[in-house]
N, C-alpha and C. Protein backbone atom coordinates (compact mmCIF):
# COMPACT_ATOMS: atom_id res chain seq x y z
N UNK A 1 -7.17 82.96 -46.21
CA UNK A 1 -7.34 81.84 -47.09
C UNK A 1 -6.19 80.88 -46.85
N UNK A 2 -6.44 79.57 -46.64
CA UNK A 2 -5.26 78.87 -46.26
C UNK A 2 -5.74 77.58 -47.75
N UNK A 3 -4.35 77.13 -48.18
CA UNK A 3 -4.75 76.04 -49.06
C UNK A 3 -3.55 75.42 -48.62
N UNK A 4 -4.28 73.67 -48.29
CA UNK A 4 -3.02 73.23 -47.80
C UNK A 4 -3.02 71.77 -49.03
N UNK A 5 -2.01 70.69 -49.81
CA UNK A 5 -2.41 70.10 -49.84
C UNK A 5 -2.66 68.71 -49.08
N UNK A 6 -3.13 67.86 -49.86
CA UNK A 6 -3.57 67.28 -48.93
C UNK A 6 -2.07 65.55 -48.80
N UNK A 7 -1.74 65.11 -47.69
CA UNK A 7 -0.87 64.69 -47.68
C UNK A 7 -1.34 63.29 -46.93
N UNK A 8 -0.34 62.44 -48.11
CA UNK A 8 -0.90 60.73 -47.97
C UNK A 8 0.26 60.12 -47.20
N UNK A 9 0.78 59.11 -46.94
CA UNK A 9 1.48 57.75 -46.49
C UNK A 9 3.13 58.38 -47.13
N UNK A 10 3.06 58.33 -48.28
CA UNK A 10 4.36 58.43 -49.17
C UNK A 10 5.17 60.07 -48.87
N UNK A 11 3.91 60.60 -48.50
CA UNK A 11 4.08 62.50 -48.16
C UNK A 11 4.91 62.71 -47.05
N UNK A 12 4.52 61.67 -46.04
CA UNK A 12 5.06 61.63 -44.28
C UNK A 12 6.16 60.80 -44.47
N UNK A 13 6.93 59.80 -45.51
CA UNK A 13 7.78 59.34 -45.59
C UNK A 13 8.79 60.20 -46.21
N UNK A 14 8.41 61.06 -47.17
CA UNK A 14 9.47 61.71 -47.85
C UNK A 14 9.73 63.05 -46.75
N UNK A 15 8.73 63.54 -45.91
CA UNK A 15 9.33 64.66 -44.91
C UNK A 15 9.86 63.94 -43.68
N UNK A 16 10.01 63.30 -43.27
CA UNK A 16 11.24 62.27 -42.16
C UNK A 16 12.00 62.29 -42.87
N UNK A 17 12.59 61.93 -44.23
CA UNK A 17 13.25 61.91 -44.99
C UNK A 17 14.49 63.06 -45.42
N UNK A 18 13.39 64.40 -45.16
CA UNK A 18 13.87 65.31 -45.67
C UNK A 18 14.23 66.18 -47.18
N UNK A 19 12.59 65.36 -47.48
CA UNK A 19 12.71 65.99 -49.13
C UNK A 19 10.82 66.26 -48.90
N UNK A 20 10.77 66.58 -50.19
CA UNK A 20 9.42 66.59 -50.46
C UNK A 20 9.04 66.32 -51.61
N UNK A 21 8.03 65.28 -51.23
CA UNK A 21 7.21 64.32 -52.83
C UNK A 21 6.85 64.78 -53.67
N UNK A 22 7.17 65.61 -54.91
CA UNK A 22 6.19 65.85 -56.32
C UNK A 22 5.11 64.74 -56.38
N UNK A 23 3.31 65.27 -56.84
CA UNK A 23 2.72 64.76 -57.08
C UNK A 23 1.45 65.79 -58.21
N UNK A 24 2.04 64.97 -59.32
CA UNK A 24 1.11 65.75 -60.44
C UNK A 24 -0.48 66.26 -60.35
N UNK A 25 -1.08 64.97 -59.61
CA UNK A 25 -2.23 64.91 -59.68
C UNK A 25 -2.66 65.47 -58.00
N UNK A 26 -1.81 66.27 -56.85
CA UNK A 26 -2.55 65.70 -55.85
C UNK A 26 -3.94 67.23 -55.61
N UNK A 27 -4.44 66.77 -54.13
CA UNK A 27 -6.03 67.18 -54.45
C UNK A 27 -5.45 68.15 -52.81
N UNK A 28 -5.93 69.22 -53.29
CA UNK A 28 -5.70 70.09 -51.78
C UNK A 28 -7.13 70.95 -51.21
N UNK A 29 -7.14 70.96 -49.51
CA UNK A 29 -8.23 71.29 -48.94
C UNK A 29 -7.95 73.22 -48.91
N UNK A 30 -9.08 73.38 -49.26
CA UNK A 30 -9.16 75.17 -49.20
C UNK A 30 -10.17 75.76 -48.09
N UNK A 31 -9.33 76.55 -47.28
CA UNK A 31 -10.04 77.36 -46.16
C UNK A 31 -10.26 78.93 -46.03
N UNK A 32 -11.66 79.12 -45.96
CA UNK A 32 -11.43 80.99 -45.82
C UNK A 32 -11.79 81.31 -44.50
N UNK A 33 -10.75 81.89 -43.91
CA UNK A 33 -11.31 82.31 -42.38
C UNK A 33 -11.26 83.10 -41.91
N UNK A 34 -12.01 84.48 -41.52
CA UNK A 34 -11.68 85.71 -40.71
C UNK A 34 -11.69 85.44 -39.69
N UNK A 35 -10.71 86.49 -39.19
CA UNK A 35 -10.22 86.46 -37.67
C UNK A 35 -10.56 88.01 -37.08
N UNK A 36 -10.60 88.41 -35.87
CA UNK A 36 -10.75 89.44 -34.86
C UNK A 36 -9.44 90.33 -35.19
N UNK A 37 -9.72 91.51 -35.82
CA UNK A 37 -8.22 92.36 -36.42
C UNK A 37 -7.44 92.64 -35.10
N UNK A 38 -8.08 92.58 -33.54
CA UNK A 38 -6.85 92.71 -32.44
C UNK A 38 -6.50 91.70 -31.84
N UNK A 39 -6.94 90.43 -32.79
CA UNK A 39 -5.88 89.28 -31.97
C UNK A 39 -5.63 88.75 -32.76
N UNK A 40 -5.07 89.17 -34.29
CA UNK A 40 -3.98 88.34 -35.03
C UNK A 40 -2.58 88.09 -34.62
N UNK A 41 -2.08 89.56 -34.43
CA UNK A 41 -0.92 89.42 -33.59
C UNK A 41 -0.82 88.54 -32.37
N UNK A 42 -1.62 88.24 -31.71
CA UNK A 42 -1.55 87.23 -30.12
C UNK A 42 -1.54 86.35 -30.32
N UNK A 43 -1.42 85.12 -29.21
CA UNK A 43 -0.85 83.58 -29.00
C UNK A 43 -2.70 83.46 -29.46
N UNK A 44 -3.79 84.37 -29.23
CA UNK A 44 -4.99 83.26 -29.31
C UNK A 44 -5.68 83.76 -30.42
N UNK A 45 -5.04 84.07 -31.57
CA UNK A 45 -5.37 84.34 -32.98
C UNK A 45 -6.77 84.51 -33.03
N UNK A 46 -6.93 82.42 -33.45
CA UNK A 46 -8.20 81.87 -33.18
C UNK A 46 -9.40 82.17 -32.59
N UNK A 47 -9.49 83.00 -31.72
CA UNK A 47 -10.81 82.81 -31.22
C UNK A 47 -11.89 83.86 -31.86
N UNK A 48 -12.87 83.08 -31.79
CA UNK A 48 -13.92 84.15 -32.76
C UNK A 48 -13.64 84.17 -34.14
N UNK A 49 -12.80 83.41 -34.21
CA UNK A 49 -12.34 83.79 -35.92
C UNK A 49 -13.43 82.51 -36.34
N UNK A 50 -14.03 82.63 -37.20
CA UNK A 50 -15.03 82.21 -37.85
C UNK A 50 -14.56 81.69 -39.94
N UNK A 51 -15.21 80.15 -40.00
CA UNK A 51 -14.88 79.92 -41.04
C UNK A 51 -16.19 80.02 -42.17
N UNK A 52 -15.54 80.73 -43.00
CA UNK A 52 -16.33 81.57 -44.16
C UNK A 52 -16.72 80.28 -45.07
N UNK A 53 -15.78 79.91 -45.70
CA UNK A 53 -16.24 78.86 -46.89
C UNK A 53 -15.00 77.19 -46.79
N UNK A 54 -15.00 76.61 -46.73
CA UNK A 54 -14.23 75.63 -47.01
C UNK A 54 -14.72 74.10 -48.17
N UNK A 55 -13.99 73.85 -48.79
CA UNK A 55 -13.95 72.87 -49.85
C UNK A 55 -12.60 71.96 -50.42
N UNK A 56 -12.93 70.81 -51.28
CA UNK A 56 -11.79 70.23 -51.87
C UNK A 56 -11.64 70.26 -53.28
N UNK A 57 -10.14 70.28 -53.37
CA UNK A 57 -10.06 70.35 -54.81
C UNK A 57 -9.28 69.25 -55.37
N UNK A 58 -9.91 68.33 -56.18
CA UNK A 58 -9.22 67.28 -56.48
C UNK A 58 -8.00 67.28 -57.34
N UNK A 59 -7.39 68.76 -57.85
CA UNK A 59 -6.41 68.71 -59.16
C UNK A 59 -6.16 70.10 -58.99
N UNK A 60 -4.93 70.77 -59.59
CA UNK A 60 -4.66 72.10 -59.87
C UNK A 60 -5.85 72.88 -60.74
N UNK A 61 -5.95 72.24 -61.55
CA UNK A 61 -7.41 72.98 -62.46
C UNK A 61 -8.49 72.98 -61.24
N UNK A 62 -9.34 72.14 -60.79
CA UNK A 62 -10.20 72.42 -60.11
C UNK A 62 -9.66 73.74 -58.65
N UNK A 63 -8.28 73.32 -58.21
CA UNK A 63 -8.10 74.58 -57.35
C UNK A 63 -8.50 75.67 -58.22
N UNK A 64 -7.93 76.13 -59.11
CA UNK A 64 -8.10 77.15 -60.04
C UNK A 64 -9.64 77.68 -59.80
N UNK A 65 -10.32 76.62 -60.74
CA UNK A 65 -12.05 76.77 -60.46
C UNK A 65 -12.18 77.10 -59.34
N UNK A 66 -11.96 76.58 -58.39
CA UNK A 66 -12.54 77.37 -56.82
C UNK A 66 -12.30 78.60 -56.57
N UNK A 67 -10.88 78.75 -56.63
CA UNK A 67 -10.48 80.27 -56.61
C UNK A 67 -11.56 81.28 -57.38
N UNK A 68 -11.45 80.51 -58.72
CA UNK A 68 -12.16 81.89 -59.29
C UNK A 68 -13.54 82.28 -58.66
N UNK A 69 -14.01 81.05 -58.43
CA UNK A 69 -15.67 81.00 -57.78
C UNK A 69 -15.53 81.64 -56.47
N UNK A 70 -14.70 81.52 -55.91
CA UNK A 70 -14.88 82.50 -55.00
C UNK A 70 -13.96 84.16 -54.62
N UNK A 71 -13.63 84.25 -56.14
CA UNK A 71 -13.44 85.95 -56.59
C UNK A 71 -11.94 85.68 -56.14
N UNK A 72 -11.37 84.62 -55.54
CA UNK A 72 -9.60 84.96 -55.33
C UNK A 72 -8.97 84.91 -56.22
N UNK A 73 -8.09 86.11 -56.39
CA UNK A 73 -6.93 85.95 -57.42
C UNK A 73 -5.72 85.53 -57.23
N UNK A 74 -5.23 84.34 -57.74
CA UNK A 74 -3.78 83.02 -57.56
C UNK A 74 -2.73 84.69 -57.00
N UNK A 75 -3.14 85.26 -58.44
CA UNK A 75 -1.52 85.74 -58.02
C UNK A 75 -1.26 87.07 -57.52
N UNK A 76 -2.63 87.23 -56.12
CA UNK A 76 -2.46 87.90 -55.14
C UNK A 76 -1.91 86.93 -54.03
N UNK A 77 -1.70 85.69 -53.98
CA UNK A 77 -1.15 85.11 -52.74
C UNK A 77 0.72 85.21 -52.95
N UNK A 78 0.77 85.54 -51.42
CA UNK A 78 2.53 85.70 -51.06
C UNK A 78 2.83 84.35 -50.33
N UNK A 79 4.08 84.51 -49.66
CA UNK A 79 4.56 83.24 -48.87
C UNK A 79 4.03 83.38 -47.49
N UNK A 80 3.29 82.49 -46.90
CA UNK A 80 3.19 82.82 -45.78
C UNK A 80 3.81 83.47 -44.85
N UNK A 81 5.36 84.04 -44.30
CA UNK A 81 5.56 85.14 -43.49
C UNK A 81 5.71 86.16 -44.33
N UNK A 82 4.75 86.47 -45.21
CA UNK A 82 4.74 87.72 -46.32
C UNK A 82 3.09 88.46 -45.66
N UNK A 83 2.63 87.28 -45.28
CA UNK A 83 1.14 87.63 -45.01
C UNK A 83 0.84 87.86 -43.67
N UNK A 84 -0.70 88.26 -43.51
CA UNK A 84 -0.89 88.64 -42.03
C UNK A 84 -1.42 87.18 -41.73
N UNK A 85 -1.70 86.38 -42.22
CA UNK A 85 -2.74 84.64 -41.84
C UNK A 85 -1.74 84.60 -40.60
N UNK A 86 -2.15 84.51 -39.03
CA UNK A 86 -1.38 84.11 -37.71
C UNK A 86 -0.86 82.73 -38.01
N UNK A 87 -1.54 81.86 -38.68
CA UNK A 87 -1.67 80.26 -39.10
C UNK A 87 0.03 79.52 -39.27
């Protein structure tokens, strides 16, 4: 499951910058994707890995709603080098 959000004009100015923008309202893209369990570890993760469901969420509440709709629980996610996602 990857949730990234989604990043505008002001987003790419504040990371050159070297900070990062608070934004109350912003809207992030959600991805579910299995991958081949003997090439997570490798340079070609990707291949064959196939995308399950993807959508947008315009607000923290609606992320929420998605999650639940699709059975994920928030606070089973770790930091990404906590997880196996190659991504």
């Amino acid at each position: 499951m990857d949730i990234r959000p989604e990043q505008s004009e002001p987003d790419v100015q504040a990371r050159d910058e070297g900070w990062v923008r608070s934004e109350v309202e912003r809207s992030f893209r959600l991805e579910h994707w299995e991958y081949e369990r003997g090439r997570i570890d490798g340079f070609d993760y990707d291949i064959d890995a196939a995308l399950i469901e993807s959508t947008d969420a315009t607000d923290e509440s609606e992320l929420i709603t998605v999650l639940d709709a699709w059975g994920v629980r928030p606070d089973l996610f770790v930091y990404p080098w906590d997880s196996d996602d190659p991504k």
